[in-house]
Protein backbone atom coordinates (compact mmCIF):
# COMPACT_ATOMS: atom_id res chain seq x y z
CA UNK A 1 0.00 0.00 0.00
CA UNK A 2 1.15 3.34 -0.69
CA UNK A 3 1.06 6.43 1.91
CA UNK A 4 1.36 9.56 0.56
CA UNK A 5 3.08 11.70 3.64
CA UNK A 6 2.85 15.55 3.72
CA UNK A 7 6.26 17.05 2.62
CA UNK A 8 9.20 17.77 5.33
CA UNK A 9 9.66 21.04 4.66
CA UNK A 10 13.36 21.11 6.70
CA UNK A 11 14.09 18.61 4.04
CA UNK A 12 12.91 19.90 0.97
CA UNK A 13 9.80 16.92 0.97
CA UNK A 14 12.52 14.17 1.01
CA UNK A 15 11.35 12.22 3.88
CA UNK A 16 7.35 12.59 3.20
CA UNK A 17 8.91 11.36 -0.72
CA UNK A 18 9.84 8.41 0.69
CA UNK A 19 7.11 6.96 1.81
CA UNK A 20 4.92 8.05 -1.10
CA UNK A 21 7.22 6.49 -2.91
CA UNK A 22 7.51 3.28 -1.68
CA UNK A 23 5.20 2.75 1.03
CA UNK A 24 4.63 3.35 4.91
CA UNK A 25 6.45 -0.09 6.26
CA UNK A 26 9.09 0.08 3.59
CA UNK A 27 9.62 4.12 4.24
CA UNK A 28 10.18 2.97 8.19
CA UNK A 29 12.28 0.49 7.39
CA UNK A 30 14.41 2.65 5.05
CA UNK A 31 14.63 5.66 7.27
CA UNK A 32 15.33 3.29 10.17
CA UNK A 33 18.72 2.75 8.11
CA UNK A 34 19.04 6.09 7.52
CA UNK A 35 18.92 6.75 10.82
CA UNK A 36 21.84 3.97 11.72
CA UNK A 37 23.96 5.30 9.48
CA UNK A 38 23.94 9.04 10.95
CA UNK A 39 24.12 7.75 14.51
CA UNK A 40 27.11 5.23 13.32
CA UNK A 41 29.03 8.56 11.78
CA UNK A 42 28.05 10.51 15.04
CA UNK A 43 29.14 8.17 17.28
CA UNK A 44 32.73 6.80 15.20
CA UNK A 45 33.43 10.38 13.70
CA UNK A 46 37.13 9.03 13.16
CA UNK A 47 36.44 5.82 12.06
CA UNK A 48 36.56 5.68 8.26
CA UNK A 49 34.69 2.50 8.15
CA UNK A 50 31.27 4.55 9.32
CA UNK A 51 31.40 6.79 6.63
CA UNK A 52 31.26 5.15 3.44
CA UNK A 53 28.10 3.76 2.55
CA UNK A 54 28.90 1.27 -0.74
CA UNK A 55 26.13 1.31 -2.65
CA UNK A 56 26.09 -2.28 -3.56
CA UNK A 57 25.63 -3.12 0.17
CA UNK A 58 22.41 -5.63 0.60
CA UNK A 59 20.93 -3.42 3.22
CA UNK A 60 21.37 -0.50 1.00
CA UNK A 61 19.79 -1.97 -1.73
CA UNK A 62 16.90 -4.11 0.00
CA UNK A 63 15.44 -1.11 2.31
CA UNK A 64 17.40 2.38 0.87
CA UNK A 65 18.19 2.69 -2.69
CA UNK A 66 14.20 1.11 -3.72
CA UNK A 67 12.74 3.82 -1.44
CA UNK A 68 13.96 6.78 -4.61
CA UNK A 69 15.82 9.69 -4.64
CA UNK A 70 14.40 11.53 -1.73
CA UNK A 71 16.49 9.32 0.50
CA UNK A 72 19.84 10.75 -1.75
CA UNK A 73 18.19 14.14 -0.88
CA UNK A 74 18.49 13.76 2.78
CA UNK A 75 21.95 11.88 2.67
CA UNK A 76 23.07 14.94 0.86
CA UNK A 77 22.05 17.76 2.85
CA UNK A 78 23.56 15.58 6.16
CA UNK A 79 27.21 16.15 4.43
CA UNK A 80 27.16 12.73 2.13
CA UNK A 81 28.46 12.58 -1.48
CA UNK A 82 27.84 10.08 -4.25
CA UNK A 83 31.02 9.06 -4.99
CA UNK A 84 29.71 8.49 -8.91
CA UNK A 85 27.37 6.13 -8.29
CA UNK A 86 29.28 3.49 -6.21
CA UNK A 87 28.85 4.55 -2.19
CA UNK A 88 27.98 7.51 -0.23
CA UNK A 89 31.46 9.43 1.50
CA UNK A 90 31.36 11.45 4.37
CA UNK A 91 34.07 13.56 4.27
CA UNK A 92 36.88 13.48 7.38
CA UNK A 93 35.74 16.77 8.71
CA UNK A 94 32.32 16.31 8.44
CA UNK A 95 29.99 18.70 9.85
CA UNK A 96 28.50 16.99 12.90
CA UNK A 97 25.47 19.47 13.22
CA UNK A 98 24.16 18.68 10.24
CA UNK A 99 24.29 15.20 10.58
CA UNK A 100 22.76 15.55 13.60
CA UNK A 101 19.68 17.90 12.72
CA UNK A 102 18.94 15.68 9.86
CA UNK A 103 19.47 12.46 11.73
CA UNK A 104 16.83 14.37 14.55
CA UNK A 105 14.77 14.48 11.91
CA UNK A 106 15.08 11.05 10.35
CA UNK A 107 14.47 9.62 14.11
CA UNK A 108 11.05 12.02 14.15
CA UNK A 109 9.54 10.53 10.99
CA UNK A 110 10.57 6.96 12.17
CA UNK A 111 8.66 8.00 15.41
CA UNK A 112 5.61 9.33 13.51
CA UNK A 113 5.90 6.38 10.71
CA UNK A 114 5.73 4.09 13.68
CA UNK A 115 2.54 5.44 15.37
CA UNK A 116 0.75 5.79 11.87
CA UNK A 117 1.59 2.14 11.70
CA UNK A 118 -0.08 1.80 15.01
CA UNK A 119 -2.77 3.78 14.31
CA UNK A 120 -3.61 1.97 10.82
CA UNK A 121 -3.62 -1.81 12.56
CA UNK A 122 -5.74 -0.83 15.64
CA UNK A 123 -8.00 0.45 12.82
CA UNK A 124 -7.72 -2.86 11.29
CA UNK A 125 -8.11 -4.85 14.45
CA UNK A 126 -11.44 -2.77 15.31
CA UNK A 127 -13.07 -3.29 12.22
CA UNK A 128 -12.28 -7.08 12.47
CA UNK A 129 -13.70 -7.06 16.07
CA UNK A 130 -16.89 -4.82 14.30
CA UNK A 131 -17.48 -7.48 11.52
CA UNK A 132 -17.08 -10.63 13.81
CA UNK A 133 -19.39 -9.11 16.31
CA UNK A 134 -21.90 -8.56 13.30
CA UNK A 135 -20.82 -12.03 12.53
CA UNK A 136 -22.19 -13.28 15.65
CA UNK A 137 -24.84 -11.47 15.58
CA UNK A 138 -26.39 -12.77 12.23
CA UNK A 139 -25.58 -16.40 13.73
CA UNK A 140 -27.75 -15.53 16.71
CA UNK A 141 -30.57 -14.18 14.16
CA UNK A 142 -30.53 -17.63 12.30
CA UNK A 143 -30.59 -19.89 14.51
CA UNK A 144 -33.28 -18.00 16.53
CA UNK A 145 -35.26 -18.34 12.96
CA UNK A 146 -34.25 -21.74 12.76
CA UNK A 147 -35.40 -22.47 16.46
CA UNK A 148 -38.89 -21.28 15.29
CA UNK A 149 -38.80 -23.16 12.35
CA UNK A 150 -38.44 -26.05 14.21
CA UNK A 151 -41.26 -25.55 16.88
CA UNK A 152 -44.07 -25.05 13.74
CA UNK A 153 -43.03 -27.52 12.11
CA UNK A 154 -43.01 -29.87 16.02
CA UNK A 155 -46.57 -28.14 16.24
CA UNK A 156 -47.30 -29.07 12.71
CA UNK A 157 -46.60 -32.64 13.46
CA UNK A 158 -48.16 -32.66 16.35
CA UNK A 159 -51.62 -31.41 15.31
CA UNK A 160 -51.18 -33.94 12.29
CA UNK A 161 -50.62 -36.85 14.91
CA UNK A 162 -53.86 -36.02 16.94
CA UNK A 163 -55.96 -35.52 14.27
CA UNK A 164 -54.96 -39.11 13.16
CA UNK A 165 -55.16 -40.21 16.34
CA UNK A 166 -58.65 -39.22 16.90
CA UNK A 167 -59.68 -40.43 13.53
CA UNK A 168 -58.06 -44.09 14.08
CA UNK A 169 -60.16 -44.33 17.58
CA UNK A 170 -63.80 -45.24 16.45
CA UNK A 171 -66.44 -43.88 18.83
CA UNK A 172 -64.38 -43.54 21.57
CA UNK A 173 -63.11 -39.34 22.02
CA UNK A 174 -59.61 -38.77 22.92
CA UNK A 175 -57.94 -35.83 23.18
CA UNK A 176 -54.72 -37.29 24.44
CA UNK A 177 -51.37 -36.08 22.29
CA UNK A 178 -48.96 -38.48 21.27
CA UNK A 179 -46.11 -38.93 24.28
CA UNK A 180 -43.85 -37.09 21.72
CA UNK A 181 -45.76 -34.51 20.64
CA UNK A 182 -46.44 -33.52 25.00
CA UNK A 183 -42.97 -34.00 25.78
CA UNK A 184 -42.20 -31.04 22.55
CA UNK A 185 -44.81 -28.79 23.79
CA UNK A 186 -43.62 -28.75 27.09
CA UNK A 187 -40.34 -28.16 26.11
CA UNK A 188 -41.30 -25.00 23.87
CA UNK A 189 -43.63 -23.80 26.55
């Protein structure tokens, strides 16, 4: 499903792009990366290994690079360059505010992704608890026709069995029921 988020105007509509790109779980999941890479270059500002971001990485691929270019967008304004096409560099002296406004950012929309998320399945759980409630009760309509069904048609036999009854008895009246047809009528009573 696709969700179509309003446009982040600190980031030019990069984040909101994401999603309407690719879809609310998939834009969580891709700005949760996002997010792990900023905190990784905040955290290991020396360490050359947190920022370079090869673009042929599986977790780039599967949850960053399919979510479009509003995710380069972002990357971009947080101090990353495409090294022509092959990984995102941070350079040595990075500027660590940026990263960190933008990765304050990124951690708000995973935040707001997560309670729409929320939001959308207790939605979804309520209108399964709404239709199985109707469910039950149409069941409790049916077999309350069904239940009166069955006591005409116990009266019906009944009525049938003591008119034969009194026909079958020559000259002598009886207006006794058959045992089964007292034992239904009590029961219904």
């Amino acid at each position: 499903e696709v969700f179509q988020l309003p446009e982040t105007p600190a980031l030019g509509g990069g984040l909101g792009g994401v999603a309407g790109a690719c879809g609310i779980q998939v834009a969580k999941a891709c700005w949760g990366v996002v997010a792990k890479y900023l905190t990784n270059a905040l955290s290991h500002p020396t360490n050359p290994k947190y920022q370079r971001i090869p673009q042929t990485n599986a977790t780039y691929v599967s949850k960053v690079s399919c979510c479009g270019p509003g995710v380069d967008s972002v990357l971009a304004r947080a101090g990353w360059q495409d090294d022509k096409g092959t990984a995102w560099i941070l350079p040595p002296n990075f500027d660590q505010n940026a990263v960190r406004t933008v990765g304050e950012e990124v951690f708000a929309e995973v935040e707001r992704l997560s309670e729409e998320i929320e939001k959308r399945a207790e939605q979804e759980r309520g209108a399964g608890m709404e239709a199985r409630a109707r469910g039950v009760i149409d069941l409790r309509k049916s077999l309350q026709k069904l239940d009166a069904a069955e006591r005409a048609l116990e009266r019906a036999y009944c009525e049938r069995a003591l008119e034969g009854a009194r026909s079958t008895t020559v000259g002598k009246p009886t207006n006794a029921a058959p045992p089964a047809c007292s034992q239904a009528e009590a029961h219904h009573a």
